[in-house]
N, C-alpha and C. Protein backbone atom coordinates (compact mmCIF):
# COMPACT_ATOMS: atom_id res chain seq x y z
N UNK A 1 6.56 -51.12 -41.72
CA UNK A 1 6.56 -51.47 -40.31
C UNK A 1 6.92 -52.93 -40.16
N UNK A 2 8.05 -53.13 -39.36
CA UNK A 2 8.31 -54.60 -39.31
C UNK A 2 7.49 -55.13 -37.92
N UNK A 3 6.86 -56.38 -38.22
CA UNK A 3 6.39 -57.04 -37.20
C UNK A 3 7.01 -58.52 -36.36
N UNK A 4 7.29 -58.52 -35.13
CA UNK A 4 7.45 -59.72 -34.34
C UNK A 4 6.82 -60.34 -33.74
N UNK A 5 7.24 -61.35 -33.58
CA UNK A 5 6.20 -62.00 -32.21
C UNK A 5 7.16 -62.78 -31.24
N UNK A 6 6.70 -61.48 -29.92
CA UNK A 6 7.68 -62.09 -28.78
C UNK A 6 6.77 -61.96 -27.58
N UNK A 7 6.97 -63.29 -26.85
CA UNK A 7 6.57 -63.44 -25.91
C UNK A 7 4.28 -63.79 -26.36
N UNK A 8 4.25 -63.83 -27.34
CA UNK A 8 3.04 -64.50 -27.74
C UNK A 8 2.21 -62.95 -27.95
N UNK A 9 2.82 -61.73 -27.93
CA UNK A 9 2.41 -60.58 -28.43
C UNK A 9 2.55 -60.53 -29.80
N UNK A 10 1.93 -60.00 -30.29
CA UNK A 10 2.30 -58.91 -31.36
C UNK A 10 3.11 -58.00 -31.28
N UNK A 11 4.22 -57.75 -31.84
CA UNK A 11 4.84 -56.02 -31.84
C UNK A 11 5.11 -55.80 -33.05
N UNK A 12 5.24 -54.42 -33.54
CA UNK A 12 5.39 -53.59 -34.14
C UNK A 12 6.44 -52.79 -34.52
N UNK A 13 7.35 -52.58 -35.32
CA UNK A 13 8.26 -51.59 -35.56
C UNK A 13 7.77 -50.06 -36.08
N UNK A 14 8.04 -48.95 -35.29
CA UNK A 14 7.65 -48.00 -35.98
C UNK A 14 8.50 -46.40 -35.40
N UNK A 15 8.85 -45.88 -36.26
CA UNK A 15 10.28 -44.97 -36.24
C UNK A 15 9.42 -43.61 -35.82
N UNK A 16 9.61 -42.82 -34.31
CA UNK A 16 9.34 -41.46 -34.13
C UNK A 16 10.82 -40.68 -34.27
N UNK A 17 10.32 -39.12 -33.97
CA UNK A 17 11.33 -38.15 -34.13
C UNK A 17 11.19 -37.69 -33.35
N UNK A 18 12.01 -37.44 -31.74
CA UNK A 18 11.98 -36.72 -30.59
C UNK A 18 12.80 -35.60 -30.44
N UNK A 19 12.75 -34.53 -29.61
CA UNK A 19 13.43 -34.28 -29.46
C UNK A 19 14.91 -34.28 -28.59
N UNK A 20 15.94 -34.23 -29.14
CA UNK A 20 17.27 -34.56 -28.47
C UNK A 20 17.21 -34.55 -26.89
N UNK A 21 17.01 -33.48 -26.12
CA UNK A 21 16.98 -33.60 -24.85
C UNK A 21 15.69 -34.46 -24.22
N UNK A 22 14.36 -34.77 -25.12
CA UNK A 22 13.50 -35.77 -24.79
C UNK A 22 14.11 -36.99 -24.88
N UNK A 23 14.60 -37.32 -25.34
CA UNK A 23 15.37 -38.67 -25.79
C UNK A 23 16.45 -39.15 -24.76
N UNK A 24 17.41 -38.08 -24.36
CA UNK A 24 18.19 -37.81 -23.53
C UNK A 24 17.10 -38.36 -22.17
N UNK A 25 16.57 -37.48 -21.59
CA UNK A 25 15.79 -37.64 -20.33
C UNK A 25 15.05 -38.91 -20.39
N UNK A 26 14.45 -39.57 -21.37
CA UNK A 26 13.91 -40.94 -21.37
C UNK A 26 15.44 -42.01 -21.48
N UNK A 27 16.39 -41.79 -22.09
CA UNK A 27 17.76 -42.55 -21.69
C UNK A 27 18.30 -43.00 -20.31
N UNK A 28 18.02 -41.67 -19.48
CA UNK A 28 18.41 -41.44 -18.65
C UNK A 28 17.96 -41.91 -17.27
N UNK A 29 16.23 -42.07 -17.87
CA UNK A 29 15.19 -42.34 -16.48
C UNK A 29 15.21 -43.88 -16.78
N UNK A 30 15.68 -44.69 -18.00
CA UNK A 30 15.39 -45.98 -18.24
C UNK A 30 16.41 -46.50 -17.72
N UNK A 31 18.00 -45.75 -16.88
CA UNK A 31 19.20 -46.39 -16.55
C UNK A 31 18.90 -46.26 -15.26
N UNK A 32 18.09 -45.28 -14.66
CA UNK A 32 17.97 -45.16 -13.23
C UNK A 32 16.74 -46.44 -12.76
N UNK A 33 15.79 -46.84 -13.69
CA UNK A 33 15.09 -47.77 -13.52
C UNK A 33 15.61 -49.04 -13.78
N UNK A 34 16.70 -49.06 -14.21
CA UNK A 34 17.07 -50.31 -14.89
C UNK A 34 16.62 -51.41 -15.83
N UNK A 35 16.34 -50.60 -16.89
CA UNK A 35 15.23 -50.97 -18.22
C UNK A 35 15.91 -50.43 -19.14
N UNK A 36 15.70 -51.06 -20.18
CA UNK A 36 15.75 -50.47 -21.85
C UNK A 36 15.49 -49.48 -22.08
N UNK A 37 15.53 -48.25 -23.24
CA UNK A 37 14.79 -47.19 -22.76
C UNK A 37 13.48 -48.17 -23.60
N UNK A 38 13.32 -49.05 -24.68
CA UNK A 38 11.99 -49.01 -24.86
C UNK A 38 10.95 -49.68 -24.63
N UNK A 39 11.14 -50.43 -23.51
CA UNK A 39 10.73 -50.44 -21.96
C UNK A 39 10.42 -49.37 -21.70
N UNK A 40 10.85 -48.66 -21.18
CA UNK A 40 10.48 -47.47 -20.42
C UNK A 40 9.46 -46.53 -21.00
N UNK A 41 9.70 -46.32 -22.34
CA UNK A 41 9.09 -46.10 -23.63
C UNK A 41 7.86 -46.60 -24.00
N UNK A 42 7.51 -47.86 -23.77
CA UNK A 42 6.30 -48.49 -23.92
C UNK A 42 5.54 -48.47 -22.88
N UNK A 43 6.14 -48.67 -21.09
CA UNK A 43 5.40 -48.59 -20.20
C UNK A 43 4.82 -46.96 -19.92
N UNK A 44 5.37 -45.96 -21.02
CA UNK A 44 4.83 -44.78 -20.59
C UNK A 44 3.85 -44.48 -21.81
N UNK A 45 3.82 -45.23 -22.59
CA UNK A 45 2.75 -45.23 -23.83
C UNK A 45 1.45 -45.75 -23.20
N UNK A 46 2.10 -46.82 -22.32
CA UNK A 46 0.83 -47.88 -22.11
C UNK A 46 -0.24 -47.26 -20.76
N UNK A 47 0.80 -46.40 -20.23
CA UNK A 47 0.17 -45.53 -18.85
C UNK A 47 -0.35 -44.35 -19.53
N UNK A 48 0.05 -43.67 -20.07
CA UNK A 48 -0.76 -42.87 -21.04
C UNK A 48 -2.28 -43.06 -21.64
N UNK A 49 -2.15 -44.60 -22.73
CA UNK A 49 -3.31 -44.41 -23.24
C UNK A 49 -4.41 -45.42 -22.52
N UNK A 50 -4.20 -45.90 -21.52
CA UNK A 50 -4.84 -46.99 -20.15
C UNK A 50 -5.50 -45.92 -19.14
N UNK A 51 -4.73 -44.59 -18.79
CA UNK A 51 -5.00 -44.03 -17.94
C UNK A 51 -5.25 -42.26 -17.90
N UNK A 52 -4.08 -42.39 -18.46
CA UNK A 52 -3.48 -40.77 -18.57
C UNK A 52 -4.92 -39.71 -19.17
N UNK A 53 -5.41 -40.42 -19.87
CA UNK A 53 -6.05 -39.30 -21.12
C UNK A 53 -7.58 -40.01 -20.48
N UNK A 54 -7.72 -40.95 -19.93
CA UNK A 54 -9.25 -40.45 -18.64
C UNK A 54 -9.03 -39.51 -17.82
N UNK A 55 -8.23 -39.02 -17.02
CA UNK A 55 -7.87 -38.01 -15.73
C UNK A 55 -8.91 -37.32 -16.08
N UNK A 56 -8.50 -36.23 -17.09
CA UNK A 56 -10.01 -35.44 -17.27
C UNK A 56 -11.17 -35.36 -17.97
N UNK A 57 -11.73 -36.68 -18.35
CA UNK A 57 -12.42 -36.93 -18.86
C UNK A 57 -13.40 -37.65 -17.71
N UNK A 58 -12.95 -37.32 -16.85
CA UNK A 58 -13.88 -38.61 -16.06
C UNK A 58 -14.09 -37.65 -14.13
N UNK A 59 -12.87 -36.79 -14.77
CA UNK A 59 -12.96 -35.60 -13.61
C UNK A 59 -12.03 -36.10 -11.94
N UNK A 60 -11.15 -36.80 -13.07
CA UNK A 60 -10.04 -36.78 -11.72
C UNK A 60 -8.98 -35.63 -11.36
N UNK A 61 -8.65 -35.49 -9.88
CA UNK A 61 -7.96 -34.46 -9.81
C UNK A 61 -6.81 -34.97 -9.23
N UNK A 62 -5.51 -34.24 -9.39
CA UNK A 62 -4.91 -34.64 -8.27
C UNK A 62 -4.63 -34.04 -6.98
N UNK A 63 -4.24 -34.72 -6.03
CA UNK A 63 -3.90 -34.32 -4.55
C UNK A 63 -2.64 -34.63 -4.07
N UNK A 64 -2.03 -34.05 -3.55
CA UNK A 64 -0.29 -34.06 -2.59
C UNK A 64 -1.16 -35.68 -2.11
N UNK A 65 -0.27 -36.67 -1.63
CA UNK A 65 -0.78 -37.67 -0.22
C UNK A 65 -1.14 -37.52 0.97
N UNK A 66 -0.15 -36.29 1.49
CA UNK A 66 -0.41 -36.17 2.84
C UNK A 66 -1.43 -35.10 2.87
N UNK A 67 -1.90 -34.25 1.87
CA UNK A 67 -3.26 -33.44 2.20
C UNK A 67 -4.44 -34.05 2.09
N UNK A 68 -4.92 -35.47 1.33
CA UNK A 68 -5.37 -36.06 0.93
C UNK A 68 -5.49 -37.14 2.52
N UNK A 69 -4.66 -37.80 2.95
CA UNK A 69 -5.06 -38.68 4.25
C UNK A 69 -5.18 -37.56 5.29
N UNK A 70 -4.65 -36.00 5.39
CA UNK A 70 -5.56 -35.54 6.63
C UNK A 70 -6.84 -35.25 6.43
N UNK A 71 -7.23 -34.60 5.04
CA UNK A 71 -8.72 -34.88 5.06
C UNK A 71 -9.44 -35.80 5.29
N UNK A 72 -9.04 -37.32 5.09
CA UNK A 72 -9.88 -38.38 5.14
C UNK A 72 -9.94 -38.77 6.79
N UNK A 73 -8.15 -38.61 7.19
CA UNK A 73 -8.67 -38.71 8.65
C UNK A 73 -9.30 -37.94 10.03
N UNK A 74 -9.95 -36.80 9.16
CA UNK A 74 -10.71 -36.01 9.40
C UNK A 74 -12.37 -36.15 9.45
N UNK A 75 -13.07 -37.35 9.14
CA UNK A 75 -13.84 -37.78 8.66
C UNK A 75 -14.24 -38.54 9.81
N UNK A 76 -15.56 -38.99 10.23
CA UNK A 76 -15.85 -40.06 11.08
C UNK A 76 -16.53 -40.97 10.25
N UNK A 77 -16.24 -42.44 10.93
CA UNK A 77 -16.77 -43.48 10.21
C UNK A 77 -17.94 -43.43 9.66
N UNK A 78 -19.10 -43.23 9.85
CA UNK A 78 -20.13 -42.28 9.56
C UNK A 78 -20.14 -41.72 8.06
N UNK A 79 -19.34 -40.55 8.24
CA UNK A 79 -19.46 -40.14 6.79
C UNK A 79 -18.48 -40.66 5.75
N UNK A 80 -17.53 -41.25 6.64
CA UNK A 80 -16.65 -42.44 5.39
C UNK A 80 -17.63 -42.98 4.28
N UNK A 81 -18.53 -44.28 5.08
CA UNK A 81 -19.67 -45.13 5.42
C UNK A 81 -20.78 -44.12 3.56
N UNK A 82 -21.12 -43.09 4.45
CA UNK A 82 -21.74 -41.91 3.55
C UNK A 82 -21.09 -41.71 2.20
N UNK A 83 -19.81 -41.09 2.07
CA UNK A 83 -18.98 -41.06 1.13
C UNK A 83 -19.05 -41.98 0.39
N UNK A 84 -18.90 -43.11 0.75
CA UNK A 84 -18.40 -44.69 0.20
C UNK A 84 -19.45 -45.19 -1.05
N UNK A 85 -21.08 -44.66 -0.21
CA UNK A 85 -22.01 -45.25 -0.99
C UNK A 85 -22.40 -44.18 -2.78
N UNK A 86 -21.37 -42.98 -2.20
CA UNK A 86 -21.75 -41.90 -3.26
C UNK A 86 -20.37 -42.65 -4.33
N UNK A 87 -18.89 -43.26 -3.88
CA UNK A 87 -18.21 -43.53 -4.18
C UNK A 87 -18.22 -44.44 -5.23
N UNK A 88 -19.46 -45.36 -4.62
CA UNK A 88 -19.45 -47.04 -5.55
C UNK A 88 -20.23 -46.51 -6.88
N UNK A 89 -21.20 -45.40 -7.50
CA UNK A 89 -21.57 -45.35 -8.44
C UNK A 89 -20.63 -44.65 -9.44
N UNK A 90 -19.62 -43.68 -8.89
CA UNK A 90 -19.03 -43.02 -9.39
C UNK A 90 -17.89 -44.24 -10.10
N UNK A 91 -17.29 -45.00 -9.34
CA UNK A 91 -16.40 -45.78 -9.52
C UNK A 91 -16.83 -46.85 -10.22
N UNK A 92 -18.08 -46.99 -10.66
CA UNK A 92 -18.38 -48.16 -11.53
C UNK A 92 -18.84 -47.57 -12.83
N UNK A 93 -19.26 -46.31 -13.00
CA UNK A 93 -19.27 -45.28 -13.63
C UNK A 93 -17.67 -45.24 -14.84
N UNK A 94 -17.03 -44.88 -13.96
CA UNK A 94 -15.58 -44.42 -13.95
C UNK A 94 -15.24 -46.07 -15.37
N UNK A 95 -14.98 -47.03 -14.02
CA UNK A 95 -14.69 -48.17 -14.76
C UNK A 95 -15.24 -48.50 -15.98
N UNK A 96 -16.81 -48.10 -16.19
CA UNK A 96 -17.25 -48.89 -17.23
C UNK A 96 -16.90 -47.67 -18.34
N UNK A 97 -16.50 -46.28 -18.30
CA UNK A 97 -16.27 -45.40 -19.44
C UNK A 97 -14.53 -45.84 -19.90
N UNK A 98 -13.68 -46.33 -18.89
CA UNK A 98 -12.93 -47.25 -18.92
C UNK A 98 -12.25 -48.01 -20.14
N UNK A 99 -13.13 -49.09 -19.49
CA UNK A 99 -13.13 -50.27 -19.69
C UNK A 99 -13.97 -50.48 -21.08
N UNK A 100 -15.22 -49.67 -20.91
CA UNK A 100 -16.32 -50.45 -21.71
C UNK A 100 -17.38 -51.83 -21.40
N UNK A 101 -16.97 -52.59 -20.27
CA UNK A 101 -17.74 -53.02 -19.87
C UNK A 101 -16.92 -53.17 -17.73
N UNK A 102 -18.26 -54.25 -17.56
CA UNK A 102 -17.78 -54.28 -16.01
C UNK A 102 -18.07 -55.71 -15.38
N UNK A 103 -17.61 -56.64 -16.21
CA UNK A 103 -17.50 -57.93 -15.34
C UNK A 103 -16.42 -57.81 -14.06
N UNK A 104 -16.64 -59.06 -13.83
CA UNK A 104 -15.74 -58.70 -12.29
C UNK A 104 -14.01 -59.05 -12.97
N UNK A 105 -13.68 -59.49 -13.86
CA UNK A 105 -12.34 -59.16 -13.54
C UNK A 105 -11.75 -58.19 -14.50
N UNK A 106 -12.42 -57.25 -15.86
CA UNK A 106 -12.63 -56.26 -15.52
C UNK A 106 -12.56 -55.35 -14.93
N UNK A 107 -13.53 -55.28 -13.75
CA UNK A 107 -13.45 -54.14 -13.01
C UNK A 107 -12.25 -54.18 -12.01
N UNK A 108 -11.95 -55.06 -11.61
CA UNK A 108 -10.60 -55.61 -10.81
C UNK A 108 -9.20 -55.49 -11.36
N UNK A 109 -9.17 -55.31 -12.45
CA UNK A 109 -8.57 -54.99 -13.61
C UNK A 109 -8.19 -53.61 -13.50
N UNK A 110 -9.25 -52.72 -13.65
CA UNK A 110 -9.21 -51.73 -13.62
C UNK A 110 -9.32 -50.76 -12.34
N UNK A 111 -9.84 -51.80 -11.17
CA UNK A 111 -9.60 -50.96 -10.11
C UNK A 111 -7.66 -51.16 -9.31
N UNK A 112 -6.91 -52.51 -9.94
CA UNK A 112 -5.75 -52.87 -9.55
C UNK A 112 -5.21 -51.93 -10.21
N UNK A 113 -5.58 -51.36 -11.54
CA UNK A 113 -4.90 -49.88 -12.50
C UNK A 113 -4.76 -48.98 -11.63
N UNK A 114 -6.23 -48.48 -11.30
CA UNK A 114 -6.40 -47.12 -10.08
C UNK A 114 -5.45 -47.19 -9.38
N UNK A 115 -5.38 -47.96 -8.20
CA UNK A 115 -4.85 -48.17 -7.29
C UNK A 115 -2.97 -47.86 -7.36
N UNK A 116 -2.75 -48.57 -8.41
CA UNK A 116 -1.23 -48.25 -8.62
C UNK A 116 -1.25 -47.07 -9.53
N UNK A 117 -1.75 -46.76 -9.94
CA UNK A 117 -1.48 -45.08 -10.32
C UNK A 117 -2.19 -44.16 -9.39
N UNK A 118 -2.42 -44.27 -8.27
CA UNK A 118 -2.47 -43.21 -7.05
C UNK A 118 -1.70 -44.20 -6.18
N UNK A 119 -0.42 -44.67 -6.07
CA UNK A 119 0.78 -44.68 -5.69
C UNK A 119 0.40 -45.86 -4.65
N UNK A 120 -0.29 -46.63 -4.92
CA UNK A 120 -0.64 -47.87 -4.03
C UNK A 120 0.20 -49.34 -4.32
N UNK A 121 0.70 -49.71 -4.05
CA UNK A 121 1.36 -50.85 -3.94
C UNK A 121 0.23 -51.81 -3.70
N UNK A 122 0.39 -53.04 -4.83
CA UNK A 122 -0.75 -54.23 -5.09
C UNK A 122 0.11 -55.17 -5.32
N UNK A 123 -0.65 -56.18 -5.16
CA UNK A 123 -0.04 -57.54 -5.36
C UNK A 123 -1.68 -58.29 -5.31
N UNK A 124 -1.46 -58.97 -6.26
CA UNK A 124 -2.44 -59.81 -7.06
C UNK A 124 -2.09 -61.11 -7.18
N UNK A 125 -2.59 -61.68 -6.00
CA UNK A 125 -2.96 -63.64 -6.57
C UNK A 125 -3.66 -64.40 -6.63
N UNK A 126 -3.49 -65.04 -8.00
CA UNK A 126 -4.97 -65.50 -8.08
C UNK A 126 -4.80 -67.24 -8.21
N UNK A 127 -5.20 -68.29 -7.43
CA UNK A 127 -5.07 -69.45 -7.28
C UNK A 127 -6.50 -70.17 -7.90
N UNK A 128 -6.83 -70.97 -8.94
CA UNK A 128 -8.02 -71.41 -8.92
C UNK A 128 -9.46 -70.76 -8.80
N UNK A 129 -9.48 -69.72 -9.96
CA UNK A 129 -10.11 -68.92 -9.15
C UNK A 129 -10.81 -67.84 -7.95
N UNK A 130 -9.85 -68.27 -7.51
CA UNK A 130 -10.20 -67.29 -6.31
C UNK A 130 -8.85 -66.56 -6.07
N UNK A 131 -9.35 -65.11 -6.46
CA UNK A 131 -8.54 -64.25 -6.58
C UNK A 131 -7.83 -63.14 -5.10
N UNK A 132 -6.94 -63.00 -4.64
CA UNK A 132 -6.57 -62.10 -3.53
C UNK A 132 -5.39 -60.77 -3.80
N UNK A 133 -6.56 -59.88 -3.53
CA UNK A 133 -5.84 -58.94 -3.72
C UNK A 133 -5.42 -58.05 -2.33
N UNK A 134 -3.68 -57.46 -2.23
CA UNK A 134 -3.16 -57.19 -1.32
C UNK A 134 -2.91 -55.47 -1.29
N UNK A 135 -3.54 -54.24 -0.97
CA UNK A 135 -3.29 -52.84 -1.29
C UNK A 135 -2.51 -52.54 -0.05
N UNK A 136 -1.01 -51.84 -0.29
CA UNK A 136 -0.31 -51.07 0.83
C UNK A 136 -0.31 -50.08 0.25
N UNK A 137 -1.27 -49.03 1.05
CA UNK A 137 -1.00 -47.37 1.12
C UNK A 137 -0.83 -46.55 1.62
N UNK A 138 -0.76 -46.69 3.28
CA UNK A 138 -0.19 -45.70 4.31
C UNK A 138 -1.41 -44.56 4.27
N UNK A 139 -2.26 -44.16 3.99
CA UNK A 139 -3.06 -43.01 4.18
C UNK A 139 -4.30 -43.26 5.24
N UNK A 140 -4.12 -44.34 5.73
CA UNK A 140 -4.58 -44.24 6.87
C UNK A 140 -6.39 -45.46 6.78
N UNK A 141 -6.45 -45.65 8.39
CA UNK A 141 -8.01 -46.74 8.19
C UNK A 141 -9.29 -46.03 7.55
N UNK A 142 -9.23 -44.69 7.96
CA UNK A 142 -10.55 -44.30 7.04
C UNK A 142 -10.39 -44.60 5.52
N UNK A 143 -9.19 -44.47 5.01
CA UNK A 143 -9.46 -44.41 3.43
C UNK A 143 -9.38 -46.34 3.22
N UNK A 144 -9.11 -46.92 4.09
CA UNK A 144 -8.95 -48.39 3.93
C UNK A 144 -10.54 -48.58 4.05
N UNK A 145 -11.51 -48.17 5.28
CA UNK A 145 -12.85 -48.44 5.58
C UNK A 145 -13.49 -48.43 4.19
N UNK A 146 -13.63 -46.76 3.14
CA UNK A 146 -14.01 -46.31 2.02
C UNK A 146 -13.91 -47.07 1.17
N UNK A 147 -12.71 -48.08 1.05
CA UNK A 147 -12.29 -48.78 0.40
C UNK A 147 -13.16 -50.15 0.38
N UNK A 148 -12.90 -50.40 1.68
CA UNK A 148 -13.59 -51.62 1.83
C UNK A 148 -15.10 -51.49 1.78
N UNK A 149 -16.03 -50.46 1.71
CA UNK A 149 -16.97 -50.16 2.05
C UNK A 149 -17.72 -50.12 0.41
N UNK A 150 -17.23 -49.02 -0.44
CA UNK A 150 -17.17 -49.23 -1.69
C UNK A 150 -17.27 -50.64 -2.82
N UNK A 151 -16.11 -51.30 -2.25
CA UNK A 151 -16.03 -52.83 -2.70
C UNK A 151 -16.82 -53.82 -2.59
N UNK A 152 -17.40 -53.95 -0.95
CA UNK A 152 -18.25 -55.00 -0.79
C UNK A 152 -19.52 -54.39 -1.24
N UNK A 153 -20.24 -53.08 -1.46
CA UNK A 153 -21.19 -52.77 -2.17
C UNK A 153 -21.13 -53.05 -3.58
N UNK A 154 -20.26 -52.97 -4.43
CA UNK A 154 -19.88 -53.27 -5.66
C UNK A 154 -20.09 -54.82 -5.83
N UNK A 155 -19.58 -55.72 -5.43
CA UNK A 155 -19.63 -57.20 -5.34
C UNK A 155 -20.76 -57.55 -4.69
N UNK A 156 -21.63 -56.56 -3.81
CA UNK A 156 -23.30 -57.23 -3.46
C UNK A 156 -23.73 -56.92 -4.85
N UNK A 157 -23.92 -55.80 -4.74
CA UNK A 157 -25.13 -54.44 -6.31
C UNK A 157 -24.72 -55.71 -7.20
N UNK A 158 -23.67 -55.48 -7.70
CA UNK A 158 -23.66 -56.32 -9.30
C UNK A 158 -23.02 -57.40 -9.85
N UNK A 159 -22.42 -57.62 -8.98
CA UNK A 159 -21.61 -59.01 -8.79
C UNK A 159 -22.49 -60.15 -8.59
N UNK A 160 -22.90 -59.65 -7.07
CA UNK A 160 -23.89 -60.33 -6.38
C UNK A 160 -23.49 -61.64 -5.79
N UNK A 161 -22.18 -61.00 -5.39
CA UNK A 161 -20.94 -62.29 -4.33
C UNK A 161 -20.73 -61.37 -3.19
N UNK A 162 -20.23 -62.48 -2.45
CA UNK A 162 -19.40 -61.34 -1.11
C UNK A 162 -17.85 -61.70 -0.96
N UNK A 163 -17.20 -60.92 -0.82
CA UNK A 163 -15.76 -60.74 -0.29
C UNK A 163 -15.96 -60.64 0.83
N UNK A 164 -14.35 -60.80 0.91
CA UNK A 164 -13.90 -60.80 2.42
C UNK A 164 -12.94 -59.95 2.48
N UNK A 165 -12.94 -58.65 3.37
CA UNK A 165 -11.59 -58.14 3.13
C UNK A 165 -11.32 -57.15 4.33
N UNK A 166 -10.20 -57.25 4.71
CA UNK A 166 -9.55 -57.27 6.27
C UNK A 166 -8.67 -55.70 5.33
N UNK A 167 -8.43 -54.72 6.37
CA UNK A 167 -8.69 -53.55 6.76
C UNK A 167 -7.53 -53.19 8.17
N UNK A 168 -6.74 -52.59 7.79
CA UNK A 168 -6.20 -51.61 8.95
C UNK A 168 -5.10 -49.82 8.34
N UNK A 169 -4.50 -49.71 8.88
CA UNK A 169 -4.65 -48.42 8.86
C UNK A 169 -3.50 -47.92 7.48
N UNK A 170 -2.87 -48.98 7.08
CA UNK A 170 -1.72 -49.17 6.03
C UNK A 170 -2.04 -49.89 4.79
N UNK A 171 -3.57 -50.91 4.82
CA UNK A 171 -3.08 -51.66 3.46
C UNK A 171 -5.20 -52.12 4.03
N UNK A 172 -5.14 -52.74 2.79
CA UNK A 172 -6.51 -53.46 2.79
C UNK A 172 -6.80 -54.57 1.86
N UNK A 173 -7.15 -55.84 1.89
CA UNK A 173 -6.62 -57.18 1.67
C UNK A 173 -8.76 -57.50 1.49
N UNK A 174 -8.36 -58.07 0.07
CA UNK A 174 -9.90 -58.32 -0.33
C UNK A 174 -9.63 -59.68 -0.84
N UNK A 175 -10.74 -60.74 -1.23
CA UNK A 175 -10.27 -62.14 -1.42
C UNK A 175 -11.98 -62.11 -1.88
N UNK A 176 -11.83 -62.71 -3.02
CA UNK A 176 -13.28 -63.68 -3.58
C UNK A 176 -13.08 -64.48 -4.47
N UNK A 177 -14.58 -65.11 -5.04
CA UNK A 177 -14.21 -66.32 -6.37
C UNK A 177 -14.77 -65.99 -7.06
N UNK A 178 -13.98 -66.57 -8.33
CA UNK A 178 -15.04 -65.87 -9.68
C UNK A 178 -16.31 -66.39 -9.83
């Protein structure tokens, strides 16, 4: 196995055997992305063993989007509110089988993972400590409320800070310090 060091990583050389039309279809999806294939190759190794192989281990399911925001906007604030508080143990739960542990950036870590693998658009900046995070997801203010509702319980319970985080019906915007 030959080893490099690029970009202050470690890498690795190491030779698989695919099959032809697998190889083909990863060629193919790495020109439509405009990547290497092993780029493409590594970011699906890295989504794999980060994410992929909790799904059912941890009892995630999946849902279409749009069946998923009419149920939620089906919901009154109320049982969002309700939901939310059953939400924050599960989700710190979730994180720490994860992760292995659950400091706060950590769990931020791993909830910025979630988030973009259920098709959420993030953006993460962090200035001096104090970190702001930006979620666009279109499924509507109840699942933004849940969101926000979840979070600031998480950062009272065990953090034991408060955020700030602004809420409407497309995206939800959280901000604290380490």
């Amino acid at each position: 196995m030959e080893e490099t060091h690029h970009n202050k990583k470690k890498t690795s050389t190491i030779t698989f055997r695919f099959d032809s039309d697998l190889i083909d279809r990863l060629q193919k999806e790495a020109k439509n992305h405009q990547v290497n294939t092993n780029t493409l190759a590594t970011q699906a190794l890295k989504r794999f063993l980060e994410w992929d192989i909790y799904q059912s281990r941890i009892g995630l399911v999946s849902l279409n989007k749009s069946v998923f925001t009419k149920i939620f906007d089906g919901l009154s604030e109320k049982k969002i509110i309700e939901i939310a508080s059953i939400g924050k143990d599960e989700m710190l739960d979730i994180a720490m089988f994860m992760k292995g542990e659950t400091d706060i950036i950590s769990f931020m870590l791993w909830f910025e993972m979630q988030m973009i693998n259920s098709s959420v658009q993030v953006s993460h900046m962090s200035d001096n400590g104090t970190h702001t995070f930006v979620m666009k997801h279109d499924i509507g203010k109840n699942w933004s409320l849940y969101n926000k509702t979840v979070l600031e319980l998480i950062f009272e319970e065990l953090f034991h800070k408060k955020i700030d985080v602004k809420y409407d019906k497309n995206m939800f915007a959280l901000k604290f310090s380490e």
